[in-house]
C-alpha atoms as a PDB file:
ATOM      1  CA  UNK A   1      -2.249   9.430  56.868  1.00  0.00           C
ATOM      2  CA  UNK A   2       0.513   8.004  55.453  1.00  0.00           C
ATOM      3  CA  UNK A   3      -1.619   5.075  54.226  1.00  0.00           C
ATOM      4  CA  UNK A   4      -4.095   7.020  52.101  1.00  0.00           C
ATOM      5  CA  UNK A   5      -0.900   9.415  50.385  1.00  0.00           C
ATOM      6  CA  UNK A   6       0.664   6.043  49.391  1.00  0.00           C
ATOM      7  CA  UNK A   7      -2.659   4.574  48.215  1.00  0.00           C
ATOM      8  CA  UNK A   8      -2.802   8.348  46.242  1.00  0.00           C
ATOM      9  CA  UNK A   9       0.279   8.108  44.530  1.00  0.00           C
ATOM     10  CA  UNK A  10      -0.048   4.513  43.559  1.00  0.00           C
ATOM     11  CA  UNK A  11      -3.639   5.470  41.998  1.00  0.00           C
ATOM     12  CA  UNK A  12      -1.340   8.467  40.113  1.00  0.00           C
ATOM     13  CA  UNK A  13       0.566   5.908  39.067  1.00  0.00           C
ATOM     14  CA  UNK A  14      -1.493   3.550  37.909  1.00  0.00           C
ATOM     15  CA  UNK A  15      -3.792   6.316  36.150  1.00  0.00           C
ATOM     16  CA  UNK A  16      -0.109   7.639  33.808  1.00  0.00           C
ATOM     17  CA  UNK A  17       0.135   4.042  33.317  1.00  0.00           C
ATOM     18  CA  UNK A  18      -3.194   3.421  31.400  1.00  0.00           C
ATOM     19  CA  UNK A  19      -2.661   6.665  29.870  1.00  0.00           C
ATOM     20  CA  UNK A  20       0.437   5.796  28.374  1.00  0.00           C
ATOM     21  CA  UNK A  21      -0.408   2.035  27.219  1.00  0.00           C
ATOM     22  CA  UNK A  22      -3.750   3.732  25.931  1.00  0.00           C
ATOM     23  CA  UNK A  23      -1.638   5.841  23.765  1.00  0.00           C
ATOM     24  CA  UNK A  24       0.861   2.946  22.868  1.00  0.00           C
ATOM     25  CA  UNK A  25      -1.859   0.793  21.584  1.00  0.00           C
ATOM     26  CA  UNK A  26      -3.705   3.610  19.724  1.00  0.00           C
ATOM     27  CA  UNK A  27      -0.558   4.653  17.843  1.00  0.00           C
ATOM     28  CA  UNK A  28       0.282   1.121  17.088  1.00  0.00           C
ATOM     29  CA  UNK A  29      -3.266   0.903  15.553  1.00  0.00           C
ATOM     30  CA  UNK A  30      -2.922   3.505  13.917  1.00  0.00           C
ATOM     31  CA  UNK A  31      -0.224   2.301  12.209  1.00  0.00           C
ATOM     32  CA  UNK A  32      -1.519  -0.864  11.240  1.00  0.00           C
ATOM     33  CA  UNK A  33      -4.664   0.623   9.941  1.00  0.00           C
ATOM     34  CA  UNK A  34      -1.822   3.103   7.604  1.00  0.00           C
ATOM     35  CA  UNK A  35      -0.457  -0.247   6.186  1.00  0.00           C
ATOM     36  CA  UNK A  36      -3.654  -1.606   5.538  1.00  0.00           C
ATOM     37  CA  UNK A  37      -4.905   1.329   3.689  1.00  0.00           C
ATOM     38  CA  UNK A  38      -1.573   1.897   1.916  1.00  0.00           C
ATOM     39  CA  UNK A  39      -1.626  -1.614   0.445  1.00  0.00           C
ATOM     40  CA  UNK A  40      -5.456  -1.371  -0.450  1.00  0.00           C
ATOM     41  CA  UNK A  41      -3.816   1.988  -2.924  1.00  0.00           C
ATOM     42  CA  UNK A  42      -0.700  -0.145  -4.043  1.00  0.00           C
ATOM     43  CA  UNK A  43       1.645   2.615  -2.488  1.00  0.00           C
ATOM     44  CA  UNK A  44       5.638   1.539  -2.677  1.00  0.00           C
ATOM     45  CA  UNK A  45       7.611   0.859   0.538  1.00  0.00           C
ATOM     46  CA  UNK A  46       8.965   4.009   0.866  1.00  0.00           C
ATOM     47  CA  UNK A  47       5.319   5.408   0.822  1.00  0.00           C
ATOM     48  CA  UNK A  48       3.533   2.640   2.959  1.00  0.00           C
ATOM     49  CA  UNK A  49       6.338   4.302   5.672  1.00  0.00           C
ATOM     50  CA  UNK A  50       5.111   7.833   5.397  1.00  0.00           C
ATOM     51  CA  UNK A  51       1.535   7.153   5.036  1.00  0.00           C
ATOM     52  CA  UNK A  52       1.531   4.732   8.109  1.00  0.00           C
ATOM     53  CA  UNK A  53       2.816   8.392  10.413  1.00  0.00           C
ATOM     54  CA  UNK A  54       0.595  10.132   8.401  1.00  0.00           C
ATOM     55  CA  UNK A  55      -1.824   8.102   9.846  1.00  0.00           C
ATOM     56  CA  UNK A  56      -0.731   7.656  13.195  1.00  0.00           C
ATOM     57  CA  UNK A  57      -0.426  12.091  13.171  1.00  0.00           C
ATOM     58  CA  UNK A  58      -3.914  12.283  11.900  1.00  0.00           C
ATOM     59  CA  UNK A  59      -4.991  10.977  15.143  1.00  0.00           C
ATOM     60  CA  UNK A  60      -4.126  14.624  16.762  1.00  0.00           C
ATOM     61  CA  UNK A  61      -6.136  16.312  15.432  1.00  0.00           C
ATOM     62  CA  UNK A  62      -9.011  15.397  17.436  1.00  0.00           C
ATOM     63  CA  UNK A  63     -10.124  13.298  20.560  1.00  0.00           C
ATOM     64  CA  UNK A  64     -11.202  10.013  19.513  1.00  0.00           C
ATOM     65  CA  UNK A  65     -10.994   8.220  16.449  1.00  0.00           C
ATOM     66  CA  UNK A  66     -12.921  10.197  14.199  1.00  0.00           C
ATOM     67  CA  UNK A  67     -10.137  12.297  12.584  1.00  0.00           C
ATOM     68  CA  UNK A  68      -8.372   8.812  11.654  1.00  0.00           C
ATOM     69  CA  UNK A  69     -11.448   7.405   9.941  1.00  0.00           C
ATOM     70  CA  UNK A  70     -11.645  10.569   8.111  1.00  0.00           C
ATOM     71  CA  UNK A  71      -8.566  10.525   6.250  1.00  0.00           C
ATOM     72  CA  UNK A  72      -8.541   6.881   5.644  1.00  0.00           C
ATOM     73  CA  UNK A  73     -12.188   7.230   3.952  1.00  0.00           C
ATOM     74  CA  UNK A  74     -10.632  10.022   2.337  1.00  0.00           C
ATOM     75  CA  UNK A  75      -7.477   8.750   0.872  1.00  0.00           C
ATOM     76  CA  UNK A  76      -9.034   5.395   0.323  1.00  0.00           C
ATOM     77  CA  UNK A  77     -12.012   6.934  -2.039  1.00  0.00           C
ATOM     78  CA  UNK A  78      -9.125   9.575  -3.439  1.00  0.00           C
ATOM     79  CA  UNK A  79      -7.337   6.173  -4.779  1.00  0.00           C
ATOM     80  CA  UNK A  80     -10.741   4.394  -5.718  1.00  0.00           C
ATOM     81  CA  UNK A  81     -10.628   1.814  -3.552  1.00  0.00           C
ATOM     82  CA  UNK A  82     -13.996   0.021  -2.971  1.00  0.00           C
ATOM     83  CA  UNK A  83     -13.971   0.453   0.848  1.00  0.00           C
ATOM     84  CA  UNK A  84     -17.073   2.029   2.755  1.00  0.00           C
ATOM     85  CA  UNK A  85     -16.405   3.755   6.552  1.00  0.00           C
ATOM     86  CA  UNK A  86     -18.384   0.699   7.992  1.00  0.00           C
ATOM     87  CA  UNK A  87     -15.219  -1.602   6.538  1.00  0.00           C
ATOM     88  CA  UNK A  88     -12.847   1.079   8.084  1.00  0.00           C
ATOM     89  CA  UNK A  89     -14.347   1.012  11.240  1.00  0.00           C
ATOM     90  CA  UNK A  90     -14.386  -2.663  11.544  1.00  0.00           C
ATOM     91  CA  UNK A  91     -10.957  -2.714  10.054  1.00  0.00           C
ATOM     92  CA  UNK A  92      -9.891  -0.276  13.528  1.00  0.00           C
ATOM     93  CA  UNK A  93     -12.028  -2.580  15.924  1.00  0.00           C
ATOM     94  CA  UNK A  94     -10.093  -5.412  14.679  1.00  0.00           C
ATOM     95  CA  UNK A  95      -6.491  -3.880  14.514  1.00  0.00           C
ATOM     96  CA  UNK A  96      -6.979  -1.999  18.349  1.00  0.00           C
ATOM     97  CA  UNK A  97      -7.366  -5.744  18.999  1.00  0.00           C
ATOM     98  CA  UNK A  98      -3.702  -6.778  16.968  1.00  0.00           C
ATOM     99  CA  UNK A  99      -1.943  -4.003  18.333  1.00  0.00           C
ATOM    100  CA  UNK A 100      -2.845  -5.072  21.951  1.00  0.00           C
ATOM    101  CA  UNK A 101      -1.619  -8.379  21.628  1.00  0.00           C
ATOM    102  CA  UNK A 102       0.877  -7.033  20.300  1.00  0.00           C
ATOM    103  CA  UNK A 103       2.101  -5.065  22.913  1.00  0.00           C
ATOM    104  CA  UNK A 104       1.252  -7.421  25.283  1.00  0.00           C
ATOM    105  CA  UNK A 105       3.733 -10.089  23.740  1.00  0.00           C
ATOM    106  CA  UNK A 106       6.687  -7.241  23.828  1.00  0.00           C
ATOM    107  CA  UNK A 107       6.077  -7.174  27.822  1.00  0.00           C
END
């Protein structure tokens, strides 16, 4: 019995574990998405900072990634940048992918 509670937790564990990268990667995407977007509207330092956690807070709004994409097509076509949701949503495949390595280099 004793087997199968161990085997439990260590699935627990495991299963807070991939929650908690999942969300470390996703922020840090998030993030990097913010910076692209704020250079694409020539926004100072000071404002690259703020939009990149307005960015990464946009993301609670809903599950998924759909609230993000919203307000970067949003503030993107607010600023007149030529940038269509199909370049935003590469732009996230390819940043999930930075942010991971990423991460995985901090290890």
């Amino acid at each position: 019995m004793t087997d199968f509670s161990d085997r439990q937790r260590g699935e627990e564990a495991k299963f807070a574990m991939d929650g908690e990268t999942a969300f470390k990667v996703a922020a840090r995407r998030n993030r990097l998405l913010g910076e692209w977007a704020a250079g694409l509207m020539n926004l100072t330092d000071e404002e690259t900072d703020a939009y990149k956690k307005a960015v990464v807070q946009a993301d609670f709004e809903e599950a998924g990634d759909e609230d993000v994409i919203r307000k970067l097509l949003g503030d993107l076509t607010a600023a007149d940048a030529n940038v269509s949701e199909a370049d935003i949503r590469a732009k996230l495949e390819e940043k999930t992918i930075e942010a991971k390595r990423q991460l995985m280099s901090e290890s």
